[in-house]
PDB file of N, CA and C in Angstrom:
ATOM      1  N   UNK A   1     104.328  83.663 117.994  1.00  0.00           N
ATOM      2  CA  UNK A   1     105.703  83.182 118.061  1.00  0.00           C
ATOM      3  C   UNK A   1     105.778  81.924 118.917  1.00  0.00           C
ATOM      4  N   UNK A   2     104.993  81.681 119.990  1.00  0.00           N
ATOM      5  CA  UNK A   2     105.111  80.653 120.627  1.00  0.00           C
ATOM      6  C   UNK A   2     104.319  79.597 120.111  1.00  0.00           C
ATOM      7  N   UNK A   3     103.740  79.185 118.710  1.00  0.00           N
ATOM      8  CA  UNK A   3     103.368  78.522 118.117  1.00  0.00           C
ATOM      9  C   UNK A   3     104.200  77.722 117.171  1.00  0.00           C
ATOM     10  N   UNK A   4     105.313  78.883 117.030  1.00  0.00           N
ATOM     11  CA  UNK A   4     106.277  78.151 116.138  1.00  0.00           C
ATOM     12  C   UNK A   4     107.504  77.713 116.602  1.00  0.00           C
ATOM     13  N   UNK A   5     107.396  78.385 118.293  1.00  0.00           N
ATOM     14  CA  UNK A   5     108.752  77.543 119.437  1.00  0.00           C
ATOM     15  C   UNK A   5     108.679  76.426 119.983  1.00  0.00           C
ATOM     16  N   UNK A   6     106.997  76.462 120.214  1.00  0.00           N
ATOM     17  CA  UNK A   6     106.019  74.941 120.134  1.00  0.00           C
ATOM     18  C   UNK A   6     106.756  73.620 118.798  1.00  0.00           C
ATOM     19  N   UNK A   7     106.159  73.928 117.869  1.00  0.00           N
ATOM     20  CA  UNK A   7     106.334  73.094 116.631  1.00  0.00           C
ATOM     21  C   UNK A   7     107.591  72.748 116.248  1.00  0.00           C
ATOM     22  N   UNK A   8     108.567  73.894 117.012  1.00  0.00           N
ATOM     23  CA  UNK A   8     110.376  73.664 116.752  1.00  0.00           C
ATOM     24  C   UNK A   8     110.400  72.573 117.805  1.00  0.00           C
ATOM     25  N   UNK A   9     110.036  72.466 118.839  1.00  0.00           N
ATOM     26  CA  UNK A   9     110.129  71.721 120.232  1.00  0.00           C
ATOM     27  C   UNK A   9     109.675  70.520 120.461  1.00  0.00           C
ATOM     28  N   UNK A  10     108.563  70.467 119.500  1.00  0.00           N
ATOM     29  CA  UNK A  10     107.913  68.957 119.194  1.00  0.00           C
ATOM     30  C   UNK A  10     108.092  68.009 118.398  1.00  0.00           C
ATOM     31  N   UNK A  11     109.107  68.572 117.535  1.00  0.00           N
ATOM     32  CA  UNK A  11     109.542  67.958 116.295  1.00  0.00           C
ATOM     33  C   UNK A  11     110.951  67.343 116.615  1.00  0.00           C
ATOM     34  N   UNK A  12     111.407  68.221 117.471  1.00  0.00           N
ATOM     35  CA  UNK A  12     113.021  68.140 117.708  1.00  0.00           C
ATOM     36  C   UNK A  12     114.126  69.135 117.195  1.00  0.00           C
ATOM     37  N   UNK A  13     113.593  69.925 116.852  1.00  0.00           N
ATOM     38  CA  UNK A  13     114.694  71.170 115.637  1.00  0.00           C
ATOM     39  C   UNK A  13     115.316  72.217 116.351  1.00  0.00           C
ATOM     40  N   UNK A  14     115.109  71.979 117.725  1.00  0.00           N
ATOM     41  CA  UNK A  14     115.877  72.864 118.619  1.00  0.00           C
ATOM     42  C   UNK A  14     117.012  73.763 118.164  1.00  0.00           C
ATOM     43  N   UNK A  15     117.431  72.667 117.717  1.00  0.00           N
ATOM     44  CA  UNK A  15     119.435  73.112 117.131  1.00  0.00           C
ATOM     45  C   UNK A  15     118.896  73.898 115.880  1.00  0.00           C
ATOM     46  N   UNK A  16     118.267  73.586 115.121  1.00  0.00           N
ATOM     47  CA  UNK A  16     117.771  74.397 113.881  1.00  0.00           C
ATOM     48  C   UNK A  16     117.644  75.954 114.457  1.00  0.00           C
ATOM     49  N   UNK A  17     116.311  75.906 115.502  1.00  0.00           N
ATOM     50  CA  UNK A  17     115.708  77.255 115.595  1.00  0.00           C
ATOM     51  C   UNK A  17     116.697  78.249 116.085  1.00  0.00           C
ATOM     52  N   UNK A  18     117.918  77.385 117.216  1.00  0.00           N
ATOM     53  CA  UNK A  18     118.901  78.221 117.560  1.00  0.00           C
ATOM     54  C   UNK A  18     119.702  79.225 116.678  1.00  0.00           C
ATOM     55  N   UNK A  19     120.054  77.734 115.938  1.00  0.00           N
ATOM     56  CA  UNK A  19     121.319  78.390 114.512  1.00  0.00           C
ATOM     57  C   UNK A  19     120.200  79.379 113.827  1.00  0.00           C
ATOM     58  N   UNK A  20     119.336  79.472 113.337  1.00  0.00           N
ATOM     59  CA  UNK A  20     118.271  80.351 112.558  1.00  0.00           C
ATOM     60  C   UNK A  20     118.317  81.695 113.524  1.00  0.00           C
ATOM     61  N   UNK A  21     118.001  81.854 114.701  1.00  0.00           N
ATOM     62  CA  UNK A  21     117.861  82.482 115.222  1.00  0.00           C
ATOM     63  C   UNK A  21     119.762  83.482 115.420  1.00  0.00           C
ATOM     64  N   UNK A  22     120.622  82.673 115.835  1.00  0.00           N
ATOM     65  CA  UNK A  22     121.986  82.781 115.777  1.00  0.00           C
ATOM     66  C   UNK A  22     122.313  83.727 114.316  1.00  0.00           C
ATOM     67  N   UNK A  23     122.228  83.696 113.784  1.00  0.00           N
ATOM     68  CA  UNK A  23     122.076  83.911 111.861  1.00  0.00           C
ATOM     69  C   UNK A  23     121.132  85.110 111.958  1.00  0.00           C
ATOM     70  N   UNK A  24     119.696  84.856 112.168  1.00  0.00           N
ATOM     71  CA  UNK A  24     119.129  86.432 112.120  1.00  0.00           C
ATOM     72  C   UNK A  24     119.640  87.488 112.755  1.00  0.00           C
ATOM     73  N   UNK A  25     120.531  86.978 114.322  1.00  0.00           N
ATOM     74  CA  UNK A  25     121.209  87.877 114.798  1.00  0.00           C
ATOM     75  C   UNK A  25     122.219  88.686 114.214  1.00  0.00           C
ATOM     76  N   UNK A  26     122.901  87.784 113.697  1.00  0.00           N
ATOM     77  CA  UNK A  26     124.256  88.380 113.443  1.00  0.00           C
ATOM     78  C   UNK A  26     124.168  88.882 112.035  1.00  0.00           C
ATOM     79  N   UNK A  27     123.237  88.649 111.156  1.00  0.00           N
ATOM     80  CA  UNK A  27     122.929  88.961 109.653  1.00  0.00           C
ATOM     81  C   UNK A  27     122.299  90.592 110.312  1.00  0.00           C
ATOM     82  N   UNK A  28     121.418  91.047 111.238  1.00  0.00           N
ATOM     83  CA  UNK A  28     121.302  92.250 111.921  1.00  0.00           C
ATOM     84  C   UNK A  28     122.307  93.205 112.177  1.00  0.00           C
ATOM     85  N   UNK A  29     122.769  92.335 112.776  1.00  0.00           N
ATOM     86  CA  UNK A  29     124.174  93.047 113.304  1.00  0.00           C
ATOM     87  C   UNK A  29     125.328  93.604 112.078  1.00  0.00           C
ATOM     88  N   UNK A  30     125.212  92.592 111.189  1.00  0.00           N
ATOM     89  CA  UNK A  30     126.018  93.202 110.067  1.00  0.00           C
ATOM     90  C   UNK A  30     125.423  94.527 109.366  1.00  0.00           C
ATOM     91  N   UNK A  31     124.355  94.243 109.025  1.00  0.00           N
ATOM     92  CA  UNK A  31     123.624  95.195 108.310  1.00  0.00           C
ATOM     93  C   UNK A  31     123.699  96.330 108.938  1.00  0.00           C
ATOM     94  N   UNK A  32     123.780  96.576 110.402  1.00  0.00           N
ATOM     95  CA  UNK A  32     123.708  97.865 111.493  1.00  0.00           C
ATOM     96  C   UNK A  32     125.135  98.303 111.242  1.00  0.00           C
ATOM     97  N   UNK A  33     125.841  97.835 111.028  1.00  0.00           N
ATOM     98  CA  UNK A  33     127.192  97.978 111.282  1.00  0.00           C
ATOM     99  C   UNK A  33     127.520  98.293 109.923  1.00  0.00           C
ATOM    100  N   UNK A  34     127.230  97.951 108.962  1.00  0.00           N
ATOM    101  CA  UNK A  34     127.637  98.467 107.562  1.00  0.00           C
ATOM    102  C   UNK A  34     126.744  99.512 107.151  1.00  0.00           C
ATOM    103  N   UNK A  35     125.673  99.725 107.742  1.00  0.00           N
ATOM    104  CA  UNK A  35     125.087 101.189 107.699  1.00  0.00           C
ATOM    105  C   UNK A  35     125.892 102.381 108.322  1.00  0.00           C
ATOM    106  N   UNK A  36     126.222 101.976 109.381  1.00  0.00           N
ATOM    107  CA  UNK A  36     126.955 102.418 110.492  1.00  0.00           C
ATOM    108  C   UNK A  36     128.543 103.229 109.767  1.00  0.00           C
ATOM    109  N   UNK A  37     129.243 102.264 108.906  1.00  0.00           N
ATOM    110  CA  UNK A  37     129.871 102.668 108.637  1.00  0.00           C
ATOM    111  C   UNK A  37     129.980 103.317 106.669  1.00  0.00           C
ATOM    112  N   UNK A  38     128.728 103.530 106.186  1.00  0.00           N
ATOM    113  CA  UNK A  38     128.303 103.598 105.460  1.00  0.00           C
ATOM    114  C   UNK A  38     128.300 105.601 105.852  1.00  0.00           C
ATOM    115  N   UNK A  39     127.489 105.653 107.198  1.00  0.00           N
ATOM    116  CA  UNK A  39     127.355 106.754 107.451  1.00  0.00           C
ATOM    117  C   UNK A  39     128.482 107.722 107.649  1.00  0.00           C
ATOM    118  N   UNK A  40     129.643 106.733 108.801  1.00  0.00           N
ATOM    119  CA  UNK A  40     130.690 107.469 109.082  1.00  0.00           C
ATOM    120  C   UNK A  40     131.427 108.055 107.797  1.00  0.00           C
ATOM    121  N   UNK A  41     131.468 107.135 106.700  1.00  0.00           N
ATOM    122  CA  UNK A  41     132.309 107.314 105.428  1.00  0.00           C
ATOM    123  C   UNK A  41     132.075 108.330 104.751  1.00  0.00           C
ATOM    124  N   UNK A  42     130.552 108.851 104.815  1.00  0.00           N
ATOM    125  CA  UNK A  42     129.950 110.355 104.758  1.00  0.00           C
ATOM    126  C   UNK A  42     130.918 111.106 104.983  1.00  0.00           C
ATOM    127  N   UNK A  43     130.619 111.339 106.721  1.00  0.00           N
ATOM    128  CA  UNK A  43     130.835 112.550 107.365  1.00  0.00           C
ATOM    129  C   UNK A  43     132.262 112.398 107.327  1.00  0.00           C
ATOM    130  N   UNK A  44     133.057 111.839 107.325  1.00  0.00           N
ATOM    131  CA  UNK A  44     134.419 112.060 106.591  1.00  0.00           C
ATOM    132  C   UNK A  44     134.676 112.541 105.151  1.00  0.00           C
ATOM    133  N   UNK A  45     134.196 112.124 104.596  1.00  0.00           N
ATOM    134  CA  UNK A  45     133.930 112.601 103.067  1.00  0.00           C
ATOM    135  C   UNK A  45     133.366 114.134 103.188  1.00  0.00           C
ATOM    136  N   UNK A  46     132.712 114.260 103.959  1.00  0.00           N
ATOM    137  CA  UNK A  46     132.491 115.878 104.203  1.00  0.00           C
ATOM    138  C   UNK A  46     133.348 116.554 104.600  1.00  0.00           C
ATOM    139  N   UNK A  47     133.718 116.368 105.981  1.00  0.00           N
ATOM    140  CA  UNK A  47     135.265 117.037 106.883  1.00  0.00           C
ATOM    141  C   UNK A  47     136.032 116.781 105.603  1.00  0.00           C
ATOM    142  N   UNK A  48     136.667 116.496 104.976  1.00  0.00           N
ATOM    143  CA  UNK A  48     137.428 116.377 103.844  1.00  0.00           C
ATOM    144  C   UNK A  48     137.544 117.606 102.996  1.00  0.00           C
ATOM    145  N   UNK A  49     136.026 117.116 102.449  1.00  0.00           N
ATOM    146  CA  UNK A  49     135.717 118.463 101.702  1.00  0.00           C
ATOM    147  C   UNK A  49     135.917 120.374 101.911  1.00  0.00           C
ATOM    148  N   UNK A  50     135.499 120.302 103.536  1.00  0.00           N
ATOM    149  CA  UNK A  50     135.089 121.396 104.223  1.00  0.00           C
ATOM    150  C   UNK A  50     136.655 121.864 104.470  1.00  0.00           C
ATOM    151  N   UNK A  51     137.815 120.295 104.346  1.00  0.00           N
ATOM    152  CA  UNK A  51     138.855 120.995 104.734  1.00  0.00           C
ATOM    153  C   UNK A  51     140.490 121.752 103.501  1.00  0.00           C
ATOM    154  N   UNK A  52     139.253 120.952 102.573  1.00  0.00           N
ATOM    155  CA  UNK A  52     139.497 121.167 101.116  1.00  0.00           C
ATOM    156  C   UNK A  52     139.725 122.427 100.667  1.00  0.00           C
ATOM    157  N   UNK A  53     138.182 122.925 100.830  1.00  0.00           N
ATOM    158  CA  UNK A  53     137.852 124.593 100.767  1.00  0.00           C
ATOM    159  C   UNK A  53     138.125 124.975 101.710  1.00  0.00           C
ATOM    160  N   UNK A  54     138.207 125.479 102.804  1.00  0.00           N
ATOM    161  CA  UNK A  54     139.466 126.217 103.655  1.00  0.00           C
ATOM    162  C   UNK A  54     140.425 126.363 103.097  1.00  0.00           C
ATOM    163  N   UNK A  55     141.400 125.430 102.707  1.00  0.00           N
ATOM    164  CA  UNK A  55     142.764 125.326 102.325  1.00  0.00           C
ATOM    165  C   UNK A  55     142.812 125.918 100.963  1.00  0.00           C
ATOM    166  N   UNK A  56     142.084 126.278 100.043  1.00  0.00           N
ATOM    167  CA  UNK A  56     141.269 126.988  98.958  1.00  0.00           C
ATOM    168  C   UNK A  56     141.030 128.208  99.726  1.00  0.00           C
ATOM    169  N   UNK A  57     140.271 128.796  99.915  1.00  0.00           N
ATOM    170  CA  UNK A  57     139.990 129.756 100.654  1.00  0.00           C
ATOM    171  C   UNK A  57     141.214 130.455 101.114  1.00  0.00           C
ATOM    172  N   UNK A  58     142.135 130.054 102.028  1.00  0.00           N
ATOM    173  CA  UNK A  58     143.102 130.755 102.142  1.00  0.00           C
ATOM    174  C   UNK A  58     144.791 130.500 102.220  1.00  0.00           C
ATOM    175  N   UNK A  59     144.118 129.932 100.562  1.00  0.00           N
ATOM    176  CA  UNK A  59     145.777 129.519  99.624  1.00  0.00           C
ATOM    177  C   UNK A  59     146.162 131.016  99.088  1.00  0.00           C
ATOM    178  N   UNK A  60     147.106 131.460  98.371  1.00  0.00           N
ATOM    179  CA  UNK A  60     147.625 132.232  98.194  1.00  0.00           C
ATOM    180  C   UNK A  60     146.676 132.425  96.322  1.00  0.00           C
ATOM    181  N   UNK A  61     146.369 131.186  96.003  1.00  0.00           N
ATOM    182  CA  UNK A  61     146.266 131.411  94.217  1.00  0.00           C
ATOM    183  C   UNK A  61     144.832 131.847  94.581  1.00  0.00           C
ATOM    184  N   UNK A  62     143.701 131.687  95.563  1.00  0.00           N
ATOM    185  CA  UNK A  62     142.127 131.742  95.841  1.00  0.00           C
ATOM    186  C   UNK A  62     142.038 133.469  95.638  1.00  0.00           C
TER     187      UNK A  62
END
């Protein structure tokens, strides 16, 4: 890695490697975060369900 912070540094692309680097961050961060809520959307979708059948369970027509 310090071969290619070298070659960013000698060239002048500073501002490049930042923004690149800026961008891998936050392209991370999205992806964590839309997993994230990928997951939650689950476990709601479950509690849902679970509260589905209960209410089934002890409806009057069950």
């Amino acid at each position: 890695m310090d071969e290619v912070t070298h070659a960013f540094a000698t060239r002048g692309d500073l501002g490049h490697l930042a923004l690149f680097l800026w961008a891998s961050g936050s392209s991370g961060l999205l992806v964590w975060a839309l997993r994230e809520l990928a997951a939650s959307n689950r476990r709601f979708n479950d509690f849902v369900a679970e509260i589905a059948r209960l209410n089934h369970f002890f409806s009057d027509d069950g």
